[in-house]
PDB file of N, CA and C in Angstrom:
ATOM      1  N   UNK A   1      -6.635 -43.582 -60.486  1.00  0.00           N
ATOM      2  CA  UNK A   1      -6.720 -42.503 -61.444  1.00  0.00           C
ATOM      3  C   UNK A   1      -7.142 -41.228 -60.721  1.00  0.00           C
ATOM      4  N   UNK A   2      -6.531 -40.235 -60.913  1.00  0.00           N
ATOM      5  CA  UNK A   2      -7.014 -38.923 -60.742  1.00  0.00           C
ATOM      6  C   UNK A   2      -7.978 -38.452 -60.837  1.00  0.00           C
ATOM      7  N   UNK A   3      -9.180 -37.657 -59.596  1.00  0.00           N
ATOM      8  CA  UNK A   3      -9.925 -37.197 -60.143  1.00  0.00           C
ATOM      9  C   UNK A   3     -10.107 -35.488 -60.322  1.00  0.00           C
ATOM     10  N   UNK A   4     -10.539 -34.896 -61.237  1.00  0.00           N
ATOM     11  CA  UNK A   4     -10.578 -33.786 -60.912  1.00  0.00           C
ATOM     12  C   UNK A   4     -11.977 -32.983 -59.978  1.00  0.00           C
ATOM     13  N   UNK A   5     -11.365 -32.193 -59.024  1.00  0.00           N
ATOM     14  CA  UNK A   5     -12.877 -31.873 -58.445  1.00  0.00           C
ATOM     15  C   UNK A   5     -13.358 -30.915 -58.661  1.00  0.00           C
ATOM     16  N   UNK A   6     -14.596 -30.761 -58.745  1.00  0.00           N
ATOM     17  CA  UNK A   6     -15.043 -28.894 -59.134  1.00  0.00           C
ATOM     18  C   UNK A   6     -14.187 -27.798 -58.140  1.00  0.00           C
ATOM     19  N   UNK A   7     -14.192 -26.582 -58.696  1.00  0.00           N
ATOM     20  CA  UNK A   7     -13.698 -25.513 -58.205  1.00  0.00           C
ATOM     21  C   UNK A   7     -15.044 -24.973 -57.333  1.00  0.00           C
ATOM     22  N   UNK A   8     -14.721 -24.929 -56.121  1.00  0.00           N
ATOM     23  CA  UNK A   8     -16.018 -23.906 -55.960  1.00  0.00           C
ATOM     24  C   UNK A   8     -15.369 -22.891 -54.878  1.00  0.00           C
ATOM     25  N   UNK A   9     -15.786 -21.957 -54.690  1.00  0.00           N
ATOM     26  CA  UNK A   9     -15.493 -21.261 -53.489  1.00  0.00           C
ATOM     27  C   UNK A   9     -16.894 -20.683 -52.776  1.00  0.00           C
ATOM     28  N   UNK A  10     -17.292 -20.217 -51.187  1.00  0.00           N
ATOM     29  CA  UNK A  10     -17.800 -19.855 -50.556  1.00  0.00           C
ATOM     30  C   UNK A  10     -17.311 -18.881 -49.843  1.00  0.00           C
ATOM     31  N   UNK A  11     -17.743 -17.018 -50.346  1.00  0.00           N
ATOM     32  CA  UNK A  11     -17.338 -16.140 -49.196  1.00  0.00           C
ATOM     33  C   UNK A  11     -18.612 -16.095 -48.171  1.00  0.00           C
ATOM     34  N   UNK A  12     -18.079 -15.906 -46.943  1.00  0.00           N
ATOM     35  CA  UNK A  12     -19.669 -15.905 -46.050  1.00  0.00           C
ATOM     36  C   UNK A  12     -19.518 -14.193 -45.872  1.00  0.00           C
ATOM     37  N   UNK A  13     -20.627 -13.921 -45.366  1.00  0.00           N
ATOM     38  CA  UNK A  13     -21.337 -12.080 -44.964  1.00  0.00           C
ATOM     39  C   UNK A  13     -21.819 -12.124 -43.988  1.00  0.00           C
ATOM     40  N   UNK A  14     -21.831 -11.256 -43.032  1.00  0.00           N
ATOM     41  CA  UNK A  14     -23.014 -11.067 -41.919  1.00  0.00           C
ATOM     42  C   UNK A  14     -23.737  -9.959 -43.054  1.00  0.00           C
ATOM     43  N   UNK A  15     -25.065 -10.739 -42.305  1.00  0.00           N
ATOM     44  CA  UNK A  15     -26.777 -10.703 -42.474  1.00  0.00           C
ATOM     45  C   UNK A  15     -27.033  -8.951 -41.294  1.00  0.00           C
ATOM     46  N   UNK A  16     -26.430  -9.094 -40.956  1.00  0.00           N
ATOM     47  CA  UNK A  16     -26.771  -7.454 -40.451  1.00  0.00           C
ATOM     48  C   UNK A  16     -27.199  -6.333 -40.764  1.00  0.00           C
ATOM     49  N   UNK A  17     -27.766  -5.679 -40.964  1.00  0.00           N
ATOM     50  CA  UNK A  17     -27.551  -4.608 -41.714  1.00  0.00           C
ATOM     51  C   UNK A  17     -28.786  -3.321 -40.436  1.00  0.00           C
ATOM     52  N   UNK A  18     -28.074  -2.891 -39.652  1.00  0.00           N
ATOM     53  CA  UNK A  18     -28.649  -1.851 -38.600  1.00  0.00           C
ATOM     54  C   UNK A  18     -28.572  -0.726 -38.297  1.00  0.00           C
ATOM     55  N   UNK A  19     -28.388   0.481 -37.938  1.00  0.00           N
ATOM     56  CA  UNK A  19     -28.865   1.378 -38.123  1.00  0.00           C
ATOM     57  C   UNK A  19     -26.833   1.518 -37.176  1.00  0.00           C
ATOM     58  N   UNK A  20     -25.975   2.229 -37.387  1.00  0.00           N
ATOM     59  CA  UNK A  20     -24.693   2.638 -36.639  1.00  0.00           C
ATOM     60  C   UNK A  20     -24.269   3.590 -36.576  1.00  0.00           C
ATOM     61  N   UNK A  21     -24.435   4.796 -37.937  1.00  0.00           N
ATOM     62  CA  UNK A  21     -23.970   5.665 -38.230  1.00  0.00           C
ATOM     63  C   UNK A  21     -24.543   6.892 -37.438  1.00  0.00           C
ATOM     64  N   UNK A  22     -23.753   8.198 -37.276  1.00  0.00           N
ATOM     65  CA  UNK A  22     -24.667   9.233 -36.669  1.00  0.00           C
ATOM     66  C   UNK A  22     -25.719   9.794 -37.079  1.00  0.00           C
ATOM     67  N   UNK A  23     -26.254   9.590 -38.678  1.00  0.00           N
ATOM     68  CA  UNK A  23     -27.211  10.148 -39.600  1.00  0.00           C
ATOM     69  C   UNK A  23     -28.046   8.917 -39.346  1.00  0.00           C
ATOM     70  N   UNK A  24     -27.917   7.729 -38.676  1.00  0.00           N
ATOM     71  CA  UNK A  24     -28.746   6.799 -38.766  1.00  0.00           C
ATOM     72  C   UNK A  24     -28.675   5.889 -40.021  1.00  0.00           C
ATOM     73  N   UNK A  25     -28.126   6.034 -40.748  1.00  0.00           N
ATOM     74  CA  UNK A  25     -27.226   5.496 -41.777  1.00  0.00           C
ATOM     75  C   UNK A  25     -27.055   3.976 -41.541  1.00  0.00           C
ATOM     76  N   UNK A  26     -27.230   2.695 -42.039  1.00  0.00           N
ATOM     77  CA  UNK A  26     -27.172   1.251 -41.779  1.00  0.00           C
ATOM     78  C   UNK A  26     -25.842   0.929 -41.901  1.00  0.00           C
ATOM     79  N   UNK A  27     -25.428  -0.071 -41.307  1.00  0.00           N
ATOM     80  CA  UNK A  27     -23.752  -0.634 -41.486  1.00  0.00           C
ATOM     81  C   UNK A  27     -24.043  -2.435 -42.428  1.00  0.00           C
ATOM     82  N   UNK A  28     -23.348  -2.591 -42.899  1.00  0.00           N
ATOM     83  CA  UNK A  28     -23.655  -4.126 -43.603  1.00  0.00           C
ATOM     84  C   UNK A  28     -22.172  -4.296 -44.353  1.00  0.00           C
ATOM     85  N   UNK A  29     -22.966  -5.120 -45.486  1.00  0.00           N
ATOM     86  CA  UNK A  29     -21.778  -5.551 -45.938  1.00  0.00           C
ATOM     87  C   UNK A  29     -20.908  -4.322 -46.712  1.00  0.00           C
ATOM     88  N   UNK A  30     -19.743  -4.159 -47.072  1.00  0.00           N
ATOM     89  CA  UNK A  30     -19.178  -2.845 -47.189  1.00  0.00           C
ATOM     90  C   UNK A  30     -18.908  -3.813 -49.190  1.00  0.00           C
ATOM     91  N   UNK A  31     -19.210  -3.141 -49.680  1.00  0.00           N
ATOM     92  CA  UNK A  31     -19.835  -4.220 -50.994  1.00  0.00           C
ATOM     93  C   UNK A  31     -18.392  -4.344 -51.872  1.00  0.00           C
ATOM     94  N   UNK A  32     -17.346  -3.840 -52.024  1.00  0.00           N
ATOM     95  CA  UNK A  32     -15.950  -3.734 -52.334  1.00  0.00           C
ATOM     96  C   UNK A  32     -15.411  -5.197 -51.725  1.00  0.00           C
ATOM     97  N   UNK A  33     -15.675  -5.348 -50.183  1.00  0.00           N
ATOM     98  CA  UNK A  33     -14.845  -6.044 -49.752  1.00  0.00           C
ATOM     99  C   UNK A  33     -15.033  -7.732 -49.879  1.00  0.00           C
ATOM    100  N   UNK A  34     -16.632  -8.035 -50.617  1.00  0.00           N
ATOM    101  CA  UNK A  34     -16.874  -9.020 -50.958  1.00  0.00           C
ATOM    102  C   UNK A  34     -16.655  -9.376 -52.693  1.00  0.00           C
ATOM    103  N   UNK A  35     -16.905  -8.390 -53.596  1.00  0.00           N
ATOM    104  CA  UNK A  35     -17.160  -8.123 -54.832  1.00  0.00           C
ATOM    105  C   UNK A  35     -15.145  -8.721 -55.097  1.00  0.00           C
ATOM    106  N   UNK A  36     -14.061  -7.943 -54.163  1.00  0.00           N
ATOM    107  CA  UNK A  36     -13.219  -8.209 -54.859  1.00  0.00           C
ATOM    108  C   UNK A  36     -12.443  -9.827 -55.034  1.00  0.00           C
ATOM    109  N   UNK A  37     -12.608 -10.301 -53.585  1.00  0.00           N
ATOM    110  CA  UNK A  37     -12.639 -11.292 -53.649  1.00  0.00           C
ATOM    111  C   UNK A  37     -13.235 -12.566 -54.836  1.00  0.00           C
ATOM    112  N   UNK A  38     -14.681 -11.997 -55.056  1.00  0.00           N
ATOM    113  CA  UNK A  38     -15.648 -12.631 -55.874  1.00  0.00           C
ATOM    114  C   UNK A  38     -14.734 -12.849 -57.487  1.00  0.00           C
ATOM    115  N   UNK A  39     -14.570 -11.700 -57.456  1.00  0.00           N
ATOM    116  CA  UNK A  39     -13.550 -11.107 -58.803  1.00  0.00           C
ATOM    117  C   UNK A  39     -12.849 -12.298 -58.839  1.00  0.00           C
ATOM    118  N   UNK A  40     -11.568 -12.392 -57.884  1.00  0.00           N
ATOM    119  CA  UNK A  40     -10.509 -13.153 -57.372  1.00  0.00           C
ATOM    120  C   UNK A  40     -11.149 -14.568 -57.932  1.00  0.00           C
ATOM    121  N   UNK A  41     -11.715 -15.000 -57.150  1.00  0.00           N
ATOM    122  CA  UNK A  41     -12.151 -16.551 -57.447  1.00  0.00           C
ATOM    123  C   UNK A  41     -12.700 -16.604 -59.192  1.00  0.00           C
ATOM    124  N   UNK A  42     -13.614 -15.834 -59.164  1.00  0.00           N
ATOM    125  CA  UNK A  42     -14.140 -16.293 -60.742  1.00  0.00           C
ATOM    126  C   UNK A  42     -13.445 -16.212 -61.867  1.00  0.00           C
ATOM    127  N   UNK A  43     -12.101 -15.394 -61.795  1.00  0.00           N
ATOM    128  CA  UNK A  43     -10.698 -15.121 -62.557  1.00  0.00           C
ATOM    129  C   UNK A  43     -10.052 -16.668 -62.635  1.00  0.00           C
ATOM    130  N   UNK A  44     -10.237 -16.927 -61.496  1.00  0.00           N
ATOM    131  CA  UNK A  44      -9.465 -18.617 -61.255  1.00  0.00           C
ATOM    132  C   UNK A  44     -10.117 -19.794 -61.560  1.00  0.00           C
ATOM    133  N   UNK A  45     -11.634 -19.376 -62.039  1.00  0.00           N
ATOM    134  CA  UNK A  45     -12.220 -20.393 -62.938  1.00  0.00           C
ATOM    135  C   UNK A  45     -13.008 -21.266 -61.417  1.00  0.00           C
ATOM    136  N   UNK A  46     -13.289 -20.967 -60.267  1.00  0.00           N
ATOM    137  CA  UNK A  46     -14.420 -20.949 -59.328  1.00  0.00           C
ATOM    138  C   UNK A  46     -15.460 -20.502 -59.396  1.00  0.00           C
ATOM    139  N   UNK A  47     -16.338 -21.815 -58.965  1.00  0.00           N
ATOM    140  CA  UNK A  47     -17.669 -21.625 -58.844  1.00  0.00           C
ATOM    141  C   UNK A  47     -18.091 -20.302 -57.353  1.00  0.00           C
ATOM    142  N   UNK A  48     -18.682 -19.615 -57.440  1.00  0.00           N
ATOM    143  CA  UNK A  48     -18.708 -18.482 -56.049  1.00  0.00           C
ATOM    144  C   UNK A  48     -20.107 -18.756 -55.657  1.00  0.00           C
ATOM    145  N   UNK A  49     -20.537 -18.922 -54.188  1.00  0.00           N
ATOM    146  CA  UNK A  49     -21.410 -18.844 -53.869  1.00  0.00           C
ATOM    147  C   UNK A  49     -21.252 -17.868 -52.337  1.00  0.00           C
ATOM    148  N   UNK A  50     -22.337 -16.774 -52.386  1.00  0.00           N
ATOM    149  CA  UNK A  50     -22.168 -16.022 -51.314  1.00  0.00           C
ATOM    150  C   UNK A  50     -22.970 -16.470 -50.254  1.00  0.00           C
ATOM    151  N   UNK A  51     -22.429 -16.760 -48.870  1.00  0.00           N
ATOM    152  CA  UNK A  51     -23.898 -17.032 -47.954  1.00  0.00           C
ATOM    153  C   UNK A  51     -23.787 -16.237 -46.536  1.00  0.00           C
ATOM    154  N   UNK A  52     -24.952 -16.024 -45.738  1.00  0.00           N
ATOM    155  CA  UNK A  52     -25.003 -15.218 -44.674  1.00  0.00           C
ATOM    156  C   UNK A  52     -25.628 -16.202 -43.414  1.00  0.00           C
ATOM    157  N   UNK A  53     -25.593 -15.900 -42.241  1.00  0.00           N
ATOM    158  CA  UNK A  53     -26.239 -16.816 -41.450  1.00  0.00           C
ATOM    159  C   UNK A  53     -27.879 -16.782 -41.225  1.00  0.00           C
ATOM    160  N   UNK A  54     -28.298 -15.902 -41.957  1.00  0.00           N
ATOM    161  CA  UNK A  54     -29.776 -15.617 -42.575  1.00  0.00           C
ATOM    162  C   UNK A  54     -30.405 -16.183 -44.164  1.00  0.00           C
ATOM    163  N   UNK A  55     -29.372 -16.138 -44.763  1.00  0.00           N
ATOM    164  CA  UNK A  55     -29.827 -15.917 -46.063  1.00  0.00           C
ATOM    165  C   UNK A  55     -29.709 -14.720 -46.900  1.00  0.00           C
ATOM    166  N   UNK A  56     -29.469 -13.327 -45.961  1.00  0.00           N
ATOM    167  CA  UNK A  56     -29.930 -11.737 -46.299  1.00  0.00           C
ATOM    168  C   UNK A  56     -29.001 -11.581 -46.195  1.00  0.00           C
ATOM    169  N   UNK A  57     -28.919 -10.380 -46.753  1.00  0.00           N
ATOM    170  CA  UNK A  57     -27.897  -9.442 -46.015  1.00  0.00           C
ATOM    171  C   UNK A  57     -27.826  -7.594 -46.766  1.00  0.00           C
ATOM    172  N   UNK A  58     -27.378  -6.818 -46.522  1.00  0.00           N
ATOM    173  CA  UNK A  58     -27.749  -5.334 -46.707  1.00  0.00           C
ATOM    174  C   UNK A  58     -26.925  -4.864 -47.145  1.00  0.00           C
ATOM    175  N   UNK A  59     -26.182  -4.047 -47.626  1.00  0.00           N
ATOM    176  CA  UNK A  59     -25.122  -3.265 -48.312  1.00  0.00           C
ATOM    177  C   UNK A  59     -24.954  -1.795 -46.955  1.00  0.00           C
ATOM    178  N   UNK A  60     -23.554  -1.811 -46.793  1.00  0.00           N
ATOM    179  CA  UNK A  60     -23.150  -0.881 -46.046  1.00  0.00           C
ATOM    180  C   UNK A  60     -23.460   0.450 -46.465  1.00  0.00           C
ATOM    181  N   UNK A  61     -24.154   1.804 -45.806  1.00  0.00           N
ATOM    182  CA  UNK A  61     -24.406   2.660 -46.877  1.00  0.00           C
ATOM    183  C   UNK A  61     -23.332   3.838 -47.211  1.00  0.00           C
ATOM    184  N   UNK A  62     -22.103   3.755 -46.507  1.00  0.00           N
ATOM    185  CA  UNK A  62     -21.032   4.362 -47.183  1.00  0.00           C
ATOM    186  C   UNK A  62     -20.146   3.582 -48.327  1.00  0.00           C
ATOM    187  N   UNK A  63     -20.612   2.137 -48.106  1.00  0.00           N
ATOM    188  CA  UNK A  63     -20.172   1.512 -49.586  1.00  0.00           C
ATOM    189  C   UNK A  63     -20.811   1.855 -51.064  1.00  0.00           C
ATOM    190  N   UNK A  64     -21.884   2.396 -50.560  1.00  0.00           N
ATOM    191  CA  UNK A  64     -22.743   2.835 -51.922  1.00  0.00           C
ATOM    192  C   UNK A  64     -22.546   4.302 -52.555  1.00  0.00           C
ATOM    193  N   UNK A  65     -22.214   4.718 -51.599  1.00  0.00           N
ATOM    194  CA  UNK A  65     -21.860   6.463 -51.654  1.00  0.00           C
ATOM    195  C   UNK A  65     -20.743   6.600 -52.957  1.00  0.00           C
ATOM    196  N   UNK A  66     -20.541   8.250 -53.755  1.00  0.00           N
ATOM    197  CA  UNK A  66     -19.783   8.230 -54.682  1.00  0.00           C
ATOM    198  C   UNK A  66     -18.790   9.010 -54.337  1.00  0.00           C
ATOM    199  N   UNK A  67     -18.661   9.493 -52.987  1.00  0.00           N
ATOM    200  CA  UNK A  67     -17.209   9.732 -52.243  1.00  0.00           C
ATOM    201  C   UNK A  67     -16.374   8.330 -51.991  1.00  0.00           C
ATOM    202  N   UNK A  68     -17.106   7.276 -51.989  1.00  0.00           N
ATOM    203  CA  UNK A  68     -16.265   6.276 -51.426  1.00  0.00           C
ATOM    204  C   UNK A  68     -16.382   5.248 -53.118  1.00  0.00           C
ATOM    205  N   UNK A  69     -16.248   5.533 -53.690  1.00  0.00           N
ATOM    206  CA  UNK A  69     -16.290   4.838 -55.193  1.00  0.00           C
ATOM    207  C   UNK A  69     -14.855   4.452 -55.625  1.00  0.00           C
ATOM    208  N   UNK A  70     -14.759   3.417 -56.116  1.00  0.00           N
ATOM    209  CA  UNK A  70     -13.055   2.862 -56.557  1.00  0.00           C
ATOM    210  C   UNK A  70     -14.130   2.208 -58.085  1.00  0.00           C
ATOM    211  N   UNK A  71     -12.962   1.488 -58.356  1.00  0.00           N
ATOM    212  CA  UNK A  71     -13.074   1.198 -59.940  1.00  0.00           C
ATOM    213  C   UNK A  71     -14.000   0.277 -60.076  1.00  0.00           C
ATOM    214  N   UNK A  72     -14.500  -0.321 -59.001  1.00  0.00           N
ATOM    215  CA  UNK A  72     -15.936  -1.019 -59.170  1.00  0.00           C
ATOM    216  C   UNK A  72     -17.093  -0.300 -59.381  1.00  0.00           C
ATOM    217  N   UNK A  73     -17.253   0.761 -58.946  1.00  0.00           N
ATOM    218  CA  UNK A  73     -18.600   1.717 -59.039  1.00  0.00           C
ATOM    219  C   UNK A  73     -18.489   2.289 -60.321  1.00  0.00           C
ATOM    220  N   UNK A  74     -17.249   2.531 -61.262  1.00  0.00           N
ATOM    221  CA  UNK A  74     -17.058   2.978 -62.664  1.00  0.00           C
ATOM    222  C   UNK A  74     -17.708   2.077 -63.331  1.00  0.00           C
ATOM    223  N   UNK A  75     -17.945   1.006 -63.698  1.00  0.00           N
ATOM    224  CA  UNK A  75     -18.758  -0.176 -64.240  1.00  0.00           C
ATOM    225  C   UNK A  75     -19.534   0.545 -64.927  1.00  0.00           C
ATOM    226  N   UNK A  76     -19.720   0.155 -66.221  1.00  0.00           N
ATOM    227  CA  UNK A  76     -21.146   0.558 -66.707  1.00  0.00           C
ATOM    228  C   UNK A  76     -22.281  -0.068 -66.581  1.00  0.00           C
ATOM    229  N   UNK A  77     -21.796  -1.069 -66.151  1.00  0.00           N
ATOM    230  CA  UNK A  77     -22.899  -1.920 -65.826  1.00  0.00           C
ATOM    231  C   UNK A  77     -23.738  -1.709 -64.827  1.00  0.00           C
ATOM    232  N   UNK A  78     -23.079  -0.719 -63.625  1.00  0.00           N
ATOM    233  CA  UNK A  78     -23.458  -0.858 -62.269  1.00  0.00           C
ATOM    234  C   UNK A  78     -24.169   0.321 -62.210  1.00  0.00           C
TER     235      UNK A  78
END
């Protein structure tokens, strides 16, 4: 008999998050490029779990910026 197995998915991140930019500005995760994916899977009825080789991890700080904003940062939620 068939079984069915859970859906799960795992995106991994580097845990980085250090100083790169010329303003001194941190580099990390660029938060679009995990979020859409995330989207992706949980649309498909996956379980998402995010992990880093720390545990941590930092948000890129031109991902946060509202020059660099796409339709995720419109959210009202966000």
């Amino acid at each position: 008999m068939a079984q069915t197995l859970p859906r799960k998915a795992l995106i991994a991140i580097s845990s980085f998050n250090g100083p790169i930019y010329p303003a001194g500005h941190k580099t990390g995760l660029f938060l679009t490029e995990a979020l859409h994916p995330y989207e992706v899977f949980v649309a498909a009825g996956f379980d998402v779990d995010l992990a880093s080789e720390t545990g941590t991890f930092g948000f890129d700080f031109n991902s946060l910026q509202p020059q660099g904003s796409s339709r995720w940062f419109r959210r009202p939620q966000w």
